[in-house]
C-alpha atoms as a PDB file:
ATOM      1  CA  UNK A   1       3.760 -13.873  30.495  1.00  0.00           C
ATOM      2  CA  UNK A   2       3.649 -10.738  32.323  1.00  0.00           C
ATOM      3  CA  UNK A   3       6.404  -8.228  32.882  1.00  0.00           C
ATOM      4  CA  UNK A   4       8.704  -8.337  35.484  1.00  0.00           C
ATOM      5  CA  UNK A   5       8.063  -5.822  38.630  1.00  0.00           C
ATOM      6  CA  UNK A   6      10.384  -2.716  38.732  1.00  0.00           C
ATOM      7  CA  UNK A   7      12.937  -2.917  40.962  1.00  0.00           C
ATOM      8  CA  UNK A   8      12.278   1.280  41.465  1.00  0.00           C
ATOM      9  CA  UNK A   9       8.685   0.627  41.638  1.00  0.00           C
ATOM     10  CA  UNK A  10       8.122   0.669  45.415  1.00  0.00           C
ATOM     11  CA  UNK A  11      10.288   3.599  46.346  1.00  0.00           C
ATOM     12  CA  UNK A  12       8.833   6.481  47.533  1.00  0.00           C
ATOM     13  CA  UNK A  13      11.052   9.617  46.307  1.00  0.00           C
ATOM     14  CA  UNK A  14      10.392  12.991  47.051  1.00  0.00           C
ATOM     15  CA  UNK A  15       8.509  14.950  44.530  1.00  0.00           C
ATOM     16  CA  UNK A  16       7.356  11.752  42.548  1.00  0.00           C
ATOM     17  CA  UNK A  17       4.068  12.310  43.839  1.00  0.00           C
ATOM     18  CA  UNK A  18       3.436  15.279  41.912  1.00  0.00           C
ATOM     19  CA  UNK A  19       5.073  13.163  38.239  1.00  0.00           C
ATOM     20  CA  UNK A  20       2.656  10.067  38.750  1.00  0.00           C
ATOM     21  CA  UNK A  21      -1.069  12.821  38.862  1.00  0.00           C
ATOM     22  CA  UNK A  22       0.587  14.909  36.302  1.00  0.00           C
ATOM     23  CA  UNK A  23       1.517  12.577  33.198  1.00  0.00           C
ATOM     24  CA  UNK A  24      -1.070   9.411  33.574  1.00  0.00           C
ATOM     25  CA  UNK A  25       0.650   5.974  32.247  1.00  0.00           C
ATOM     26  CA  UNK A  26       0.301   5.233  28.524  1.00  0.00           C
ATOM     27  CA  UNK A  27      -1.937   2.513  27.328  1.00  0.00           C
ATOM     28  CA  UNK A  28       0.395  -0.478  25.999  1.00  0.00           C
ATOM     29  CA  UNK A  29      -1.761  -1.210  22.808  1.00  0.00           C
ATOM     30  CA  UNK A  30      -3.662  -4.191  22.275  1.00  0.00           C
ATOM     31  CA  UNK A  31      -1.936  -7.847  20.757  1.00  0.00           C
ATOM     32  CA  UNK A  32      -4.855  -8.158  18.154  1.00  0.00           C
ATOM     33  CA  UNK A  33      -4.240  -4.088  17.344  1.00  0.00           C
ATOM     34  CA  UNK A  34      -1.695  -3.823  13.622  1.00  0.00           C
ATOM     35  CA  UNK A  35       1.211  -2.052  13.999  1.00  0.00           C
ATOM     36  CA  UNK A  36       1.565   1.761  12.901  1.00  0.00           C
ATOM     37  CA  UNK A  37       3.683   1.874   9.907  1.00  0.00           C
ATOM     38  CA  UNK A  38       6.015   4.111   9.920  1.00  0.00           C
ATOM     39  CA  UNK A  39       5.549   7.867   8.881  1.00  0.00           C
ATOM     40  CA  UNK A  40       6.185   8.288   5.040  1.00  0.00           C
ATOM     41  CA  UNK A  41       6.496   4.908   4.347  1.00  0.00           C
ATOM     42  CA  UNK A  42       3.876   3.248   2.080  1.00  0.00           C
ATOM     43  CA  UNK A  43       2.844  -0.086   1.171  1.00  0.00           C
ATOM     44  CA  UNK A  44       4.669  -2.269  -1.621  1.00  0.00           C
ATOM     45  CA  UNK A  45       3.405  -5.277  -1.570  1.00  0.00           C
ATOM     46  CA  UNK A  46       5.367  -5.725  -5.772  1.00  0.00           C
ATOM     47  CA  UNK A  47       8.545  -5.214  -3.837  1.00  0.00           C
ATOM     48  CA  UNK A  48      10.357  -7.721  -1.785  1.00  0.00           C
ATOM     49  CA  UNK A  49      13.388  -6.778   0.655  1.00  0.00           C
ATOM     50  CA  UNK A  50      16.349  -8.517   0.499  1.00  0.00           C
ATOM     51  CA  UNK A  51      19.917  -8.215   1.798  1.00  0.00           C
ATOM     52  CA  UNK A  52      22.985  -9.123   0.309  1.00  0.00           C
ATOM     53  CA  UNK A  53      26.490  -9.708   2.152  1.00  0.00           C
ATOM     54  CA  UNK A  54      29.537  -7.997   0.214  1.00  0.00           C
ATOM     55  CA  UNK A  55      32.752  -8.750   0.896  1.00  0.00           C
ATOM     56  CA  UNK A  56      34.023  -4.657   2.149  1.00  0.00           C
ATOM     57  CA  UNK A  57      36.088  -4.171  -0.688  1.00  0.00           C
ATOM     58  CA  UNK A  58      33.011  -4.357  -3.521  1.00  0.00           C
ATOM     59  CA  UNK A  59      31.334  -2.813  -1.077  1.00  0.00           C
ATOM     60  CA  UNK A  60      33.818  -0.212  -1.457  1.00  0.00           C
ATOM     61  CA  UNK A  61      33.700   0.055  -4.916  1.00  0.00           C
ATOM     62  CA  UNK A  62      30.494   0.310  -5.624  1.00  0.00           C
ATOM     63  CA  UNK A  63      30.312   2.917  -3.470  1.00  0.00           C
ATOM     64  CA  UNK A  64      33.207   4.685  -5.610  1.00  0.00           C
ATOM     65  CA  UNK A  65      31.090   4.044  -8.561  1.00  0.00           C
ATOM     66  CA  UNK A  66      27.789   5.229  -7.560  1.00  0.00           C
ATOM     67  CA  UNK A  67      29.614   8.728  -6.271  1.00  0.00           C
ATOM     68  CA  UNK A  68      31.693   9.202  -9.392  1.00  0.00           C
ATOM     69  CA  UNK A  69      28.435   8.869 -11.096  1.00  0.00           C
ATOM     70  CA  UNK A  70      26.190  10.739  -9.204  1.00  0.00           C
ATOM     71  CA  UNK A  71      23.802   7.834  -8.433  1.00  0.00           C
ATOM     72  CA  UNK A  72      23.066   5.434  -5.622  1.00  0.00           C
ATOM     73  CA  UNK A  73      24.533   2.011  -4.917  1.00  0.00           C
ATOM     74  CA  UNK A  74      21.204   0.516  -4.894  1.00  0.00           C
ATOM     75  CA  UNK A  75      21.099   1.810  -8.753  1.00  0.00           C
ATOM     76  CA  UNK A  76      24.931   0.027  -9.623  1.00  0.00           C
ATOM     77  CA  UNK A  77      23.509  -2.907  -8.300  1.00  0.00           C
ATOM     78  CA  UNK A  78      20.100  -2.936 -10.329  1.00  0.00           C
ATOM     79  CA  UNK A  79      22.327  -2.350 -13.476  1.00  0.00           C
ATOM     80  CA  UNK A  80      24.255  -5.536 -12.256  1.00  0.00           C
ATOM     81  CA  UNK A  81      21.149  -7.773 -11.930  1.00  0.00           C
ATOM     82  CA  UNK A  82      19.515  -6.384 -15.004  1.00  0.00           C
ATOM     83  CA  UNK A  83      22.727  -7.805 -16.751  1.00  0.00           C
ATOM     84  CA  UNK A  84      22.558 -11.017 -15.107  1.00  0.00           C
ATOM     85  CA  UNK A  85      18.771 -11.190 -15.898  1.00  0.00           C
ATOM     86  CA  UNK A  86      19.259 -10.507 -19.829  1.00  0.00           C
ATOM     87  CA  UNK A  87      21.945 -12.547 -19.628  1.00  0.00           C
ATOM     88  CA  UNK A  88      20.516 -15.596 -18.513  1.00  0.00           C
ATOM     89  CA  UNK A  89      17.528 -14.864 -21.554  1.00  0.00           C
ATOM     90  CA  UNK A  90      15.264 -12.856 -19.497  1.00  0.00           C
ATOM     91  CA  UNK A  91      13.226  -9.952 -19.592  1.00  0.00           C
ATOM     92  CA  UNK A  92      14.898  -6.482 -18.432  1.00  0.00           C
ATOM     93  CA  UNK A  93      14.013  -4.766 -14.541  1.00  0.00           C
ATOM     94  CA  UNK A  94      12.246  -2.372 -16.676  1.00  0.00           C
ATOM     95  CA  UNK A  95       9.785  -4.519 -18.231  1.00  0.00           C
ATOM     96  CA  UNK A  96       9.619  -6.780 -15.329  1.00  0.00           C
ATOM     97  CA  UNK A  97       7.996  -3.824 -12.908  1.00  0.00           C
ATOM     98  CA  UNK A  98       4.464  -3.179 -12.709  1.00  0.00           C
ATOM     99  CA  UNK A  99       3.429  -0.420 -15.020  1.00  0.00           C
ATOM    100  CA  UNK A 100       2.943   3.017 -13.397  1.00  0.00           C
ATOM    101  CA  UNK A 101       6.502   2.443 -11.479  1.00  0.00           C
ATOM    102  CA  UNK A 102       9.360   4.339 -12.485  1.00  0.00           C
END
C-alpha cells in the first residue's frame, strides 16, 4: 500500500525552492531492516513485561509506601509477589533470577 499524496505537495511557495536542494529527503528504511533499539536500553531476553491494572486508590498507596520508604513502586510490588510466591510453596524472586542479576 503506498502512502497517500500530500495535499501541500504540488504547491509552489516562495522560497521552497531553496529548502528542497538544501536538506535532501531522508531514506524511509527498509521492511526487512530491525528496528534501532532505543539508546541505553539493552536486551533482556530473562525478563518479561507485563502490566497490571490497579484500582487508583492501591495505586495510591503504594505510591505512599514506596516514598515513605525511599524505594520504588516497582520494588513494593516485587515484595508483594515474592510473598505470594513463598506462599503458594515456591522459591523466592531472589533465587528465581538468573545469577549475575541483582
Amino acid at each position: 500500500m503506498s502512502k497517500r499524496p500530500s495535499l501541500i505537495g504540488g504547491l509552489s511557495l516562495p522560497g521552497a525552492e531553496t529548502c528542497e536542494t538544501a536538506a535532501p529527503a531522508a531514506a524511509e528504511p527498509s521492511p526487512s531492516a530491525p528496528a534501532p533499539k532505543p539508546a541505553g536500553r539493552r536486551a533482556r531476553p530473562d525478563v518479561v513485561h507485563t502490566s497490571v491494572y490497579l484500582p487508583r486508590e492501591v495505586h495510591r498507596r503504594l505510591r505512599e509506601i514506596a516514598f515513605t520508604r525511599d524505594v520504588k513502586v516497582h520494588d513494593v510490588i516485587m515484595e508483594g509477589i515474592d510473598a505470594a510466591l513463598q506462599k503458594h510453596g515456591h522459591p523466592s524472586v531472589a533465587s528465581l533470577k538468573p545469577k549475575g542479576e541483582a
